[in-house]
Protein backbone atom coordinates (compact mmCIF):
# COMPACT_ATOMS: atom_id res chain seq x y z
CA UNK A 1 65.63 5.73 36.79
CA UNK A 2 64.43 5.26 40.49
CA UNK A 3 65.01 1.64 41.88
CA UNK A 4 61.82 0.01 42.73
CA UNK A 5 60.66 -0.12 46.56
CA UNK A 6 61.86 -2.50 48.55
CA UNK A 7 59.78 -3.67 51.53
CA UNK A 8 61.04 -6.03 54.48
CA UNK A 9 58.15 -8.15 55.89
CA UNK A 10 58.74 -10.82 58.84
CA UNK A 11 55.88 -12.77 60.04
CA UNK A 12 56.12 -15.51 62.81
CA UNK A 13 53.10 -17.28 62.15
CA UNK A 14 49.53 -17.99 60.58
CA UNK A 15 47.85 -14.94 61.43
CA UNK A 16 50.72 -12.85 60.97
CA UNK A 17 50.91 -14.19 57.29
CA UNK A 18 47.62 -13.54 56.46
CA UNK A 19 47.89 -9.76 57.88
CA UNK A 20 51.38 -9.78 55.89
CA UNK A 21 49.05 -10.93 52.62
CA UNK A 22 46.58 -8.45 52.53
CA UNK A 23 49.20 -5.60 53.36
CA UNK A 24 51.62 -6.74 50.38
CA UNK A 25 48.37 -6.65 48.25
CA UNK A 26 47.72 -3.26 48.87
CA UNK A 27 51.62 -1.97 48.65
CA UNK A 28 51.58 -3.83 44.91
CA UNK A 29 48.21 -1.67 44.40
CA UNK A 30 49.95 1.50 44.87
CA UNK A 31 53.42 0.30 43.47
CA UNK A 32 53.26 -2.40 40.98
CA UNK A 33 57.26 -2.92 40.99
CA UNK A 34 57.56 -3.48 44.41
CA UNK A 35 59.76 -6.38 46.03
CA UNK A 36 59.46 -7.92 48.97
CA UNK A 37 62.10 -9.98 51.17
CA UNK A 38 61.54 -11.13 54.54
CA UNK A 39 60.36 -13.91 56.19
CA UNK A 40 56.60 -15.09 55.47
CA UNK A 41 54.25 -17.77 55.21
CA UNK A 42 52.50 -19.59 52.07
CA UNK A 43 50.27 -16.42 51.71
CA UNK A 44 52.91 -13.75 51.60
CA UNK A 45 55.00 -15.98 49.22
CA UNK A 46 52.02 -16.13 47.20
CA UNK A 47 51.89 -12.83 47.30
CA UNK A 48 55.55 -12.15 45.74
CA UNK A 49 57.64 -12.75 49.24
CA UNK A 50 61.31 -13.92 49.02
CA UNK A 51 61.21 -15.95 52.27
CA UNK A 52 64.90 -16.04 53.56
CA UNK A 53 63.48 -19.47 55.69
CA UNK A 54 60.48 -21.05 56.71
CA UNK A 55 58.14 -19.01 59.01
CA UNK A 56 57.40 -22.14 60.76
CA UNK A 57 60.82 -21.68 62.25
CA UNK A 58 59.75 -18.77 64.17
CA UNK A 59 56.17 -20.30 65.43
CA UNK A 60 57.00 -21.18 68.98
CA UNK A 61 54.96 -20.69 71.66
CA UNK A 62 55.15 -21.79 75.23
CA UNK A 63 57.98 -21.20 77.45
CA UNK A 64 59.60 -24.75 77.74
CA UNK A 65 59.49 -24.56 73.75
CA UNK A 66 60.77 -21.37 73.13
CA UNK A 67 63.71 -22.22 75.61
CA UNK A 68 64.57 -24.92 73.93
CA UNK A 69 64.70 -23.48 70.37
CA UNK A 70 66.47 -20.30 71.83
CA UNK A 71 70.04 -20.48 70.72
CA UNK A 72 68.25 -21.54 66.77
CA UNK A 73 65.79 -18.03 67.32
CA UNK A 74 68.98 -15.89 68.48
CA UNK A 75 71.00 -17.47 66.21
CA UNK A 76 68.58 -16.66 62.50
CA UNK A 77 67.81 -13.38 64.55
CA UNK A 78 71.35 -12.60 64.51
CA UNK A 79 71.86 -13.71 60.59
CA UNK A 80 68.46 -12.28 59.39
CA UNK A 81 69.76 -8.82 60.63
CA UNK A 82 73.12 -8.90 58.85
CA UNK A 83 70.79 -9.38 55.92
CA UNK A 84 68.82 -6.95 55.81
CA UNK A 85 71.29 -4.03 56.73
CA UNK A 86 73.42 -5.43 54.09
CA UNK A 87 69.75 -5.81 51.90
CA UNK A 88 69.50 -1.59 52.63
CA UNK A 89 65.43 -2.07 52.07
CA UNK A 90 63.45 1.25 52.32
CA UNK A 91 61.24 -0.09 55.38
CA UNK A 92 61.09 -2.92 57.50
CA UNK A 93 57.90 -4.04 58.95
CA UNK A 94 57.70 -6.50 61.63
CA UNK A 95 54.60 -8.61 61.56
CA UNK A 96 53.20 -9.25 65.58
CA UNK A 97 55.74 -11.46 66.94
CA UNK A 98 57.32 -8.81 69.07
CA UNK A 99 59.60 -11.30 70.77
CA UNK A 100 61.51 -11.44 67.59
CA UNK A 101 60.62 -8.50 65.10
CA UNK A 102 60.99 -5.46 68.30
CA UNK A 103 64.56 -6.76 68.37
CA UNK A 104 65.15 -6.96 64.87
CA UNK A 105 64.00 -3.29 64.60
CA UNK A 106 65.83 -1.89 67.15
CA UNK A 107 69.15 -3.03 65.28
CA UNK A 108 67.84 -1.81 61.51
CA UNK A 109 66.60 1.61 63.13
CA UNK A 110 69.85 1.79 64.33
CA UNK A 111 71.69 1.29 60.85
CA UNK A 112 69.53 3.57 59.05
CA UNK A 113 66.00 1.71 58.23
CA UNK A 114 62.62 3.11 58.84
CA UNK A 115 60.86 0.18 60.63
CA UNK A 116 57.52 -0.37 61.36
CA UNK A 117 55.59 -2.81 63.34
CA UNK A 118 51.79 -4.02 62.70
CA UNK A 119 49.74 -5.39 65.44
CA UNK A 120 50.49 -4.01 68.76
CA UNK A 121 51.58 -6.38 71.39
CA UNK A 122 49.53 -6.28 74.81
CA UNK A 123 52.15 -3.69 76.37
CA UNK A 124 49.25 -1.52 77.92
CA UNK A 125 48.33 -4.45 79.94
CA UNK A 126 51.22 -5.48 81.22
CA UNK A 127 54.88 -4.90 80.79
CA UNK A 128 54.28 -1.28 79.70
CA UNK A 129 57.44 -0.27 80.43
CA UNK A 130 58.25 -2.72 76.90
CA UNK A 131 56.82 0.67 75.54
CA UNK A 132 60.29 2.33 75.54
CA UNK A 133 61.83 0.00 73.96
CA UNK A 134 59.02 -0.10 71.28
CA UNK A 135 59.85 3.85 70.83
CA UNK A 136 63.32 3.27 70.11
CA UNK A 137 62.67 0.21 68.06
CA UNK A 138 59.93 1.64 65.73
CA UNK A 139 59.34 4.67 63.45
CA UNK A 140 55.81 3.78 63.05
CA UNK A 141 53.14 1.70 65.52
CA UNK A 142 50.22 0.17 63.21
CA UNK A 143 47.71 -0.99 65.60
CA UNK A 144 44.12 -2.75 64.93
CA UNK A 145 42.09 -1.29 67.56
CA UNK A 146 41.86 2.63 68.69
CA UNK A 147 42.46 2.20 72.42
CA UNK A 148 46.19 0.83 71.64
CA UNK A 149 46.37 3.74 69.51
CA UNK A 150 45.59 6.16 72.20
CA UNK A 151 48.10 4.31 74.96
CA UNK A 152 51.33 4.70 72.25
CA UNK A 153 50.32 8.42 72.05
CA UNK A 154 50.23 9.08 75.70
CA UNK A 155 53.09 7.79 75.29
CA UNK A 156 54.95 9.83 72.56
CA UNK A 157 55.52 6.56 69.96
CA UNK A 158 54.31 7.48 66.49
CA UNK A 159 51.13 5.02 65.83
CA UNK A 160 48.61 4.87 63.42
CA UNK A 161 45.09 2.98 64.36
CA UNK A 162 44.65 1.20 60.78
CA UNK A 163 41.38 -1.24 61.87
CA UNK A 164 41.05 -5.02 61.76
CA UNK A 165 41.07 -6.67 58.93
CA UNK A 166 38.09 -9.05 60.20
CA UNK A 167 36.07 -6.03 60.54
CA UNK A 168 35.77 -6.09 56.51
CA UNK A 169 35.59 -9.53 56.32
CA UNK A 170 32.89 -10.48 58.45
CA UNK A 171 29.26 -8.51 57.18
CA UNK A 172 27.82 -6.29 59.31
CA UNK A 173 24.81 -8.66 59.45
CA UNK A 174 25.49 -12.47 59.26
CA UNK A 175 22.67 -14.49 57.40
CA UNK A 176 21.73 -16.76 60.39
CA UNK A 177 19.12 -19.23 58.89
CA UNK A 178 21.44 -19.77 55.97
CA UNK A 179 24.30 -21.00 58.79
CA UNK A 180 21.78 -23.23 60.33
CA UNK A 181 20.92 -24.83 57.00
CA UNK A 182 24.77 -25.25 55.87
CA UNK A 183 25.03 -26.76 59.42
CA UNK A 184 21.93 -28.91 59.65
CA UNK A 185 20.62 -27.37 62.58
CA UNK A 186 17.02 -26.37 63.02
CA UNK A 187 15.77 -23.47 62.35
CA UNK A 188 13.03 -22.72 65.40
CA UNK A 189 15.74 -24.39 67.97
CA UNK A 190 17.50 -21.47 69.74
CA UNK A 191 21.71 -22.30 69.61
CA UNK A 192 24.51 -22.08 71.95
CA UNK A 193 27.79 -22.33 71.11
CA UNK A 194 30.76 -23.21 72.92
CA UNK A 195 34.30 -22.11 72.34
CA UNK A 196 36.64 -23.45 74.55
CA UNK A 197 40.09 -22.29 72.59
CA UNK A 198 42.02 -23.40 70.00
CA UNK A 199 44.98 -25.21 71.49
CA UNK A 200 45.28 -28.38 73.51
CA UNK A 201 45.65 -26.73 76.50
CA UNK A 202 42.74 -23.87 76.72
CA UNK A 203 40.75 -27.19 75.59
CA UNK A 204 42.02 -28.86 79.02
CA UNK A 205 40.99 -26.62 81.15
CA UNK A 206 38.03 -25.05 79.89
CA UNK A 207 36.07 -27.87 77.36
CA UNK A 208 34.92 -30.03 80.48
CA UNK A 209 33.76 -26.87 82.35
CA UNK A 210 31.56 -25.60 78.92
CA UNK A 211 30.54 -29.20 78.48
CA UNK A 212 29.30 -29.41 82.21
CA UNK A 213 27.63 -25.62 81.46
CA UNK A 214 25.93 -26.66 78.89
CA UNK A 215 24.40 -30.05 81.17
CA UNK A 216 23.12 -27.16 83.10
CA UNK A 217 21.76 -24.95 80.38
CA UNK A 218 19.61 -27.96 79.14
CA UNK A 219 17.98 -29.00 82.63
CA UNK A 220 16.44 -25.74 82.08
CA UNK A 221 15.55 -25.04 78.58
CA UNK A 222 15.30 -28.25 77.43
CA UNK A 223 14.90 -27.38 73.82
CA UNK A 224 18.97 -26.31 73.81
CA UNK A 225 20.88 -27.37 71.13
CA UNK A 226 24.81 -26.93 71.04
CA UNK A 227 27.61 -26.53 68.59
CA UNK A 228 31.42 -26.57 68.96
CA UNK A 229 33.94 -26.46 66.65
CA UNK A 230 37.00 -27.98 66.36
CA UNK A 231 40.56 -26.43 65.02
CA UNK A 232 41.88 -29.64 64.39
CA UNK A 233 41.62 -33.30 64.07
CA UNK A 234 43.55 -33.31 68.25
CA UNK A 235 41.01 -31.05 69.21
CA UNK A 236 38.64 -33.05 68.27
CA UNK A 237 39.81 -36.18 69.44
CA UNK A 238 40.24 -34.43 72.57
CA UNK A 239 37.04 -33.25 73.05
CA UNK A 240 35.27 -36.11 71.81
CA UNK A 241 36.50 -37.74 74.73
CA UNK A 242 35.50 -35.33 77.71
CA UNK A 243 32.22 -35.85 75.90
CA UNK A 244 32.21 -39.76 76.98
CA UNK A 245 29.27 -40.82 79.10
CA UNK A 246 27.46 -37.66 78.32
CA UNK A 247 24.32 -37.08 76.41
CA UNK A 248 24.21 -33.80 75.03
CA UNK A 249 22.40 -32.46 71.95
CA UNK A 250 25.79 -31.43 70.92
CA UNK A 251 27.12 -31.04 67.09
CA UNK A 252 30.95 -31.32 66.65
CA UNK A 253 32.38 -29.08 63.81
CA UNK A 254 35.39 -29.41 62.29
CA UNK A 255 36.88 -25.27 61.93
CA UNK A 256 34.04 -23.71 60.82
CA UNK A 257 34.10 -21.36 63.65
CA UNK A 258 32.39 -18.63 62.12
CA UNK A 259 29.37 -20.96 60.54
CA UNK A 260 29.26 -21.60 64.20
CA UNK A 261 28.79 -18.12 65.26
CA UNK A 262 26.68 -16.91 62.28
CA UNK A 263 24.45 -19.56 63.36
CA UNK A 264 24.09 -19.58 66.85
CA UNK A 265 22.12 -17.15 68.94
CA UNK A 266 24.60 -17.24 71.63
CA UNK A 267 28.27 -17.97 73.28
CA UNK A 268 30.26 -19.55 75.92
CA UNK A 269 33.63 -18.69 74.38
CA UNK A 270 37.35 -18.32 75.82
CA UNK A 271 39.16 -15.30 76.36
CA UNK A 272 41.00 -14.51 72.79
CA UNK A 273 40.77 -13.44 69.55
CA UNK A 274 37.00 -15.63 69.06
CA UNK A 275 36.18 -13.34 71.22
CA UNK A 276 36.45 -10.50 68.22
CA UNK A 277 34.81 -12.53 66.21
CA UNK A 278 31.86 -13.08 68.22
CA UNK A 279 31.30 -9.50 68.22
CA UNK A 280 31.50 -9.10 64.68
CA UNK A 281 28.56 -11.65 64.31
CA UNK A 282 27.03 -9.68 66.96
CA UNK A 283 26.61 -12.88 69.13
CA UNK A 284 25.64 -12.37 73.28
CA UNK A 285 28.47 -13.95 74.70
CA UNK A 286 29.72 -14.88 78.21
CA UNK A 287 33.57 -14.95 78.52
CA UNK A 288 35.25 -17.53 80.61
CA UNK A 289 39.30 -18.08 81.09
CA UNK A 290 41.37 -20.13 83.45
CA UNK A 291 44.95 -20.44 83.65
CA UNK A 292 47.44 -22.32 85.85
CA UNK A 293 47.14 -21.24 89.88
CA UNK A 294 50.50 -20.01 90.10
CA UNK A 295 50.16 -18.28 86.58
CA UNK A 296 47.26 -16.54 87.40
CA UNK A 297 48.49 -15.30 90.58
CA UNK A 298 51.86 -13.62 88.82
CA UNK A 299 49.47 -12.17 86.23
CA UNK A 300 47.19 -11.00 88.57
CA UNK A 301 49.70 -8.55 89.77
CA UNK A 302 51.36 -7.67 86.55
CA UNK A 303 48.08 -7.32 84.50
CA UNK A 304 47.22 -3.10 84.32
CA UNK A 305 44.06 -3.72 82.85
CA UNK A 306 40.40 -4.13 84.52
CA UNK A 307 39.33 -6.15 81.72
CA UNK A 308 40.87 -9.29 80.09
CA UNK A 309 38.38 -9.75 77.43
CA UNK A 310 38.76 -8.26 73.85
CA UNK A 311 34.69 -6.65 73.74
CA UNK A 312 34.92 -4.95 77.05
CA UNK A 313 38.28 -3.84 76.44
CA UNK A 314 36.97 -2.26 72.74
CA UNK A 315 33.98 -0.84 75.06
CA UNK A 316 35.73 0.39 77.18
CA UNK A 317 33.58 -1.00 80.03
CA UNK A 318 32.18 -3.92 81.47
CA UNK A 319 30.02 -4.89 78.62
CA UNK A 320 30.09 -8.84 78.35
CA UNK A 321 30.14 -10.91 81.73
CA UNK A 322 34.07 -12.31 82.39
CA UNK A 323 34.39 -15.27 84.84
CA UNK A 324 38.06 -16.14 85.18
CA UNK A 325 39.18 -18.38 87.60
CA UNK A 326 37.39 -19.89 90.61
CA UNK A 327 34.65 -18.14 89.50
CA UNK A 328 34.33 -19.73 86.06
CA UNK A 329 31.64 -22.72 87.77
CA UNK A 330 29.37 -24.76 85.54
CA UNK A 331 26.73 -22.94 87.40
CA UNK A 332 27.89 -19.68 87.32
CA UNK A 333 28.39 -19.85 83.29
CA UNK A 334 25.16 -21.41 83.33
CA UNK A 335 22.84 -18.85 85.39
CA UNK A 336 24.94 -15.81 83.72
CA UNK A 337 24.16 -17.22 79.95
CA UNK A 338 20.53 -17.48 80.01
CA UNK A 339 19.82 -13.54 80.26
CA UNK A 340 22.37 -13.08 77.75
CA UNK A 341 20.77 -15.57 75.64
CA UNK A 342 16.40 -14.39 76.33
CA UNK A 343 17.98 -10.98 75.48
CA UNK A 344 21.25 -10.09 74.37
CA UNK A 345 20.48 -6.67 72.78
CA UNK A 346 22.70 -4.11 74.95
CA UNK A 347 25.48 -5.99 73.95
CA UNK A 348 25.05 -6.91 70.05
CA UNK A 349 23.85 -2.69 70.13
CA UNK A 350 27.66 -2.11 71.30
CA UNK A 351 29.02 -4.76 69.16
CA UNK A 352 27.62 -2.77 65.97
CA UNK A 353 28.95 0.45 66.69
CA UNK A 354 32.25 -1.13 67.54
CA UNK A 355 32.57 -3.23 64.32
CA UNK A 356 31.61 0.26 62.46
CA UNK A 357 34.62 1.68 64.18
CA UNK A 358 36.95 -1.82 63.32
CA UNK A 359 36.01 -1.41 60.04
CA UNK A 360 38.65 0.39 58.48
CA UNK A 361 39.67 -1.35 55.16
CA UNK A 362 43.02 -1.94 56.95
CA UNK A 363 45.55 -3.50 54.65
CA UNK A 364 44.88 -0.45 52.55
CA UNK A 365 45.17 1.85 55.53
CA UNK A 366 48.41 -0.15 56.67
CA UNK A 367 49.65 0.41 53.01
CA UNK A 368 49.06 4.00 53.20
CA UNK A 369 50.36 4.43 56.56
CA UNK A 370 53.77 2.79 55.41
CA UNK A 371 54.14 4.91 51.96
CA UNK A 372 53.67 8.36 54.01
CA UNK A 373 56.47 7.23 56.55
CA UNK A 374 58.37 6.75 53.47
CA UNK A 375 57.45 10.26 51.87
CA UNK A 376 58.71 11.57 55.11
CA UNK A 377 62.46 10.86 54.69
């Protein structure tokens, strides 16, 4: 009899695990038998995972923090290794956190394993000389959008552009009116919303600057209403007070980030993944970023890339207005919004044809992609 497959999964953190989901879905499609050991969240155990420890173990981010969990990352690095070489699964695939997983693969591929790794990181924009170190880590590069795909072939690494999984589950025409009504916001009122980040620090820097936009957007079209959501209870809280003293026709959301975009008719949005989603609702956008002065400046001379924002980078050109920086003003943001917003038709015409492209059915492509680098051996 032929053993069942065994698959290797590690995943670092929420979005990793949902990825790590739908993949392990679409493996147990093909291969009802399957098993799966790793390292996942609720969603991949869910789905069948033997988590060796909690993912949250692995979700660090920020440089202080990772520092100071270092020798506890090197240290289950080191042990989850010894594992899996002792484990002998027939691939390993390393969820995003390339920090962790790119290292792990180096040292399977080395004893033997096929590896793969899903969700490229941003090595064509910076750092690309990380990419020879992802061609000796990796059999197989599964990456969400087609430019990465055509950087790791330029570059000899074996890649396969499997689509965004967003791409399938946002429609291809969000029902705005029935948004507005799960919302409570009017239908004849035209909507702006603002999406200053997720995390306490994007908030910090850029929620008082949207805020003080949006004081300028309604001086001159009075009839403005606003929604922003929140991605947590601190967010809120944090918001809600850079909101003090102001009087704003403003509706606070908790999550519901893409009611918010389904219903609005326009964005003032950070750099980041919203930024995908916004396209996929086929929203007008303006894209805004800061980051610490002396970050910016190192990055500034380490970043490849003419673009920072995920549309124009899909585009290929400059497609949405980016202000980063000094030039990210309340009346800047302002004054480049309201074309966008009276007509934002050259870009939602580009945002169609790219979520088209996007939409790929990936976990099923992933799955595939995975099964024929096993076929191979």
């Amino acid at each position: 009899m032929v053993a069942p497959l065994c698959i290797a999964l590690v995943a670092g953190e929420a979005s990793g695990d949902i990825l790590g989901a739908g993949l392990m879905q679409a493996l147990k499609a093909r291969h009802p038998d399957i098993r799966f050991i790793g390292v996942g969240g609720p969603r991949m155990q869910a789905e069948g995972l033997d988590s060796y420890f909690p993912m949250e173990r692995l979700a660090v981010m920020g440089l202080v923090e990772v520092l100071g969990r270092l020798p506890e990352l090197l240290r289950r690095r080191k042990e989850l290794i010894r594992t899996l070489i002792d484990a002998r699964p027939d691939v390993f695939i390393g969820i995003d956190a390339p920090d962790f997983n790119l290292g792990v693969e180096l040292k399977l591929r080395r004893a033997g394993i096929r590896t793969v790794h899903y969700v490229s990181p941003s090595v064509w924009a910076w750092r690309q000389k990380r990419v020879l170190k992802i061609r000796d880590a990796c059999d197989l590069m599964l990456t969400l959008f087609p430019f990465e795909a055509r950087f790791y072939e330029e570059h000899a690494v074996p890649v396969r552009f499997v689509g965004h999984p967003l791409a399938n589950t946002i429609p291809l025409e969000a029902d705005r009116p029935a948004a507005r009504h799960q919302l409570g916001l009017p239908l004849d009122a035209p909507v702006v919303a603002l999406m200053p980040g997720s995390r306490g620090g994007e908030v910090g820097k850029l929620g008082a600057l949207f805020l003080d936009s949006a004081e300028h957007l309604l001086r001159q079209r009075p009839q403005l209403r606003f929604v922003l959501p929140c991605a947590s209870p601190e967010r809120r809280t944090q918001v809600e007070q850079m909101l003090a003293g102001r009087e704003l026709p403003l509706q606070l959301l908790d999550g519901a980030s893409h009611e918010a975009l389904a219903a609005c008719d326009a964005v003032l949005i950070a750099s980041g993944t919203a930024t995908l989603e916004a396209l996929l609702y086929k929203r007008p956008m303006v894209v805004a970023y800061k980051l610490a002065p002396l970050t910016y400046r190192i990055l500034s001379r380490l970043v490849k890339s003419p673009y920072f924002s995920l549309p124009n980078l899909l585009a290929g050109r400059a497609l949405v207005p980016e202000l980063i920086q000094d030039a990210a003003t309340p009346e800047a943001l302002a004054q480049t919004l309201l074309p966008v917003l009276d007509d934002g038709r050259v870009q939602t015409d580009s945002f169609d044809a790219i979520h088209r492209t996007l939409r790929q059915n990936a976990s099923e492509q992933a799955a595939d992609a995975v099964l024929d680098l096993l076929e191979q051996r």
